[in-house]
C-alpha atoms as a PDB file:
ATOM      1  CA  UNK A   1       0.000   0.000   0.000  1.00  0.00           C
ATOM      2  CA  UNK A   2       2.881   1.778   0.859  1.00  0.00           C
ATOM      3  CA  UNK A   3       4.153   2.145  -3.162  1.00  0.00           C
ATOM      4  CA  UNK A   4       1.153   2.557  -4.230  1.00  0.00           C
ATOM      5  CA  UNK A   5       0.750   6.067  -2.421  1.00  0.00           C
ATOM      6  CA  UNK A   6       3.817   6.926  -3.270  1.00  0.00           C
ATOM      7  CA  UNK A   7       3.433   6.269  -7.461  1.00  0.00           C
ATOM      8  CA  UNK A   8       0.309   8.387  -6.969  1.00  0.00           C
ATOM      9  CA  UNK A   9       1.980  11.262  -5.005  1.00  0.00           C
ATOM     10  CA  UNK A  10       4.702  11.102  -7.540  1.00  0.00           C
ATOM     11  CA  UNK A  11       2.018  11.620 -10.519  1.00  0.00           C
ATOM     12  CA  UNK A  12       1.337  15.170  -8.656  1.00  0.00           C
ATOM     13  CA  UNK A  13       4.738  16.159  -7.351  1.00  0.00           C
ATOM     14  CA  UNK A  14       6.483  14.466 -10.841  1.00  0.00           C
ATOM     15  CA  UNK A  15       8.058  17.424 -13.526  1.00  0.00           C
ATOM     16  CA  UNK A  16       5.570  17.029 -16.499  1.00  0.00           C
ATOM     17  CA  UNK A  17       7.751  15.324 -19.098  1.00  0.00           C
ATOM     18  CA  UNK A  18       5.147  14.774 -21.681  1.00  0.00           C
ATOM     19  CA  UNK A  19       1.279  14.350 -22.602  1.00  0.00           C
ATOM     20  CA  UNK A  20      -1.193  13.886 -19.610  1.00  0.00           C
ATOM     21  CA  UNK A  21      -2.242  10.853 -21.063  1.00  0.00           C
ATOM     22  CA  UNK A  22       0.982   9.394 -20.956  1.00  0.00           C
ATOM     23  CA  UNK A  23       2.016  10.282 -17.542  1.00  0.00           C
ATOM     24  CA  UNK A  24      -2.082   8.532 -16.182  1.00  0.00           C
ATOM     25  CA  UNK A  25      -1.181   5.369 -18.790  1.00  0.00           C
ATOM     26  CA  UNK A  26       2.271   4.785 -16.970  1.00  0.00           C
ATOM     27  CA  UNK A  27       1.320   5.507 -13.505  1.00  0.00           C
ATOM     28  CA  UNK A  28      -1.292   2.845 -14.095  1.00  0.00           C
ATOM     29  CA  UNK A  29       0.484   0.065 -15.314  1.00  0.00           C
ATOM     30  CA  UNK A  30       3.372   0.974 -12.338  1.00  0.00           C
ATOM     31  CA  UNK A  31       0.090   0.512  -9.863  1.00  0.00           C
ATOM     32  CA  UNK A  32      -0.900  -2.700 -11.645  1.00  0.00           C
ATOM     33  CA  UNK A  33       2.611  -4.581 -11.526  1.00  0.00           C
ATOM     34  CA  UNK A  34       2.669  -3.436  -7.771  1.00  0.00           C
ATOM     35  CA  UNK A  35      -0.547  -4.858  -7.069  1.00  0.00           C
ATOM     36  CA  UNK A  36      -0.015  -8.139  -9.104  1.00  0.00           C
ATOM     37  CA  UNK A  37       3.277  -8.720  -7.438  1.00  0.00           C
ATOM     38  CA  UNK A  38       1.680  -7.933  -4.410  1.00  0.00           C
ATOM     39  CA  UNK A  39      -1.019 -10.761  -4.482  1.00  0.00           C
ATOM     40  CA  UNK A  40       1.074 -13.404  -6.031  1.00  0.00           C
ATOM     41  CA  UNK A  41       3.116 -13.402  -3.335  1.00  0.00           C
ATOM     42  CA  UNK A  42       0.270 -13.424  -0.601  1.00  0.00           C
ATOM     43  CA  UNK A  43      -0.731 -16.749  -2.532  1.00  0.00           C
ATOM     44  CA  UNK A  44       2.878 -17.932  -2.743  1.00  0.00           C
ATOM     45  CA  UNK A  45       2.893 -17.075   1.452  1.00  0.00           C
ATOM     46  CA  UNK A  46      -0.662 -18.722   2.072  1.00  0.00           C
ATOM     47  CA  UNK A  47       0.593 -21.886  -0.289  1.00  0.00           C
ATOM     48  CA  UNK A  48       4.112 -22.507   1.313  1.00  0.00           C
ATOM     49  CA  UNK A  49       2.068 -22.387   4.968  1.00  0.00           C
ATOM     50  CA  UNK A  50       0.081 -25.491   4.451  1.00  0.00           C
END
């Protein structure tokens, strides 16, 4: 949860380097890996304890 406020406060302190668009598309997909990584290895945890 941690990274994922911090990739959003970056997206509103960050130096615009190009189109808005970009910058939402990006910040997105960064959230998304964080979150998948995130849950795969709370499964990988909850398999290796049984």
């Amino acid at each position: 949860a941690g990274t994922s406020g911090l990739t959003i406060l970056g997206f509103f302190l960050g130096q615009p380097d190009g189109a808005l668009w970009q910058a939402v598309i990006n910040r997105f997909l960064a959230l998304f890996a964080i979150w998948v990584t995130a849950v795969l290895g709370l499964l990988y945890k909850k398999s290796q304890a049984r």
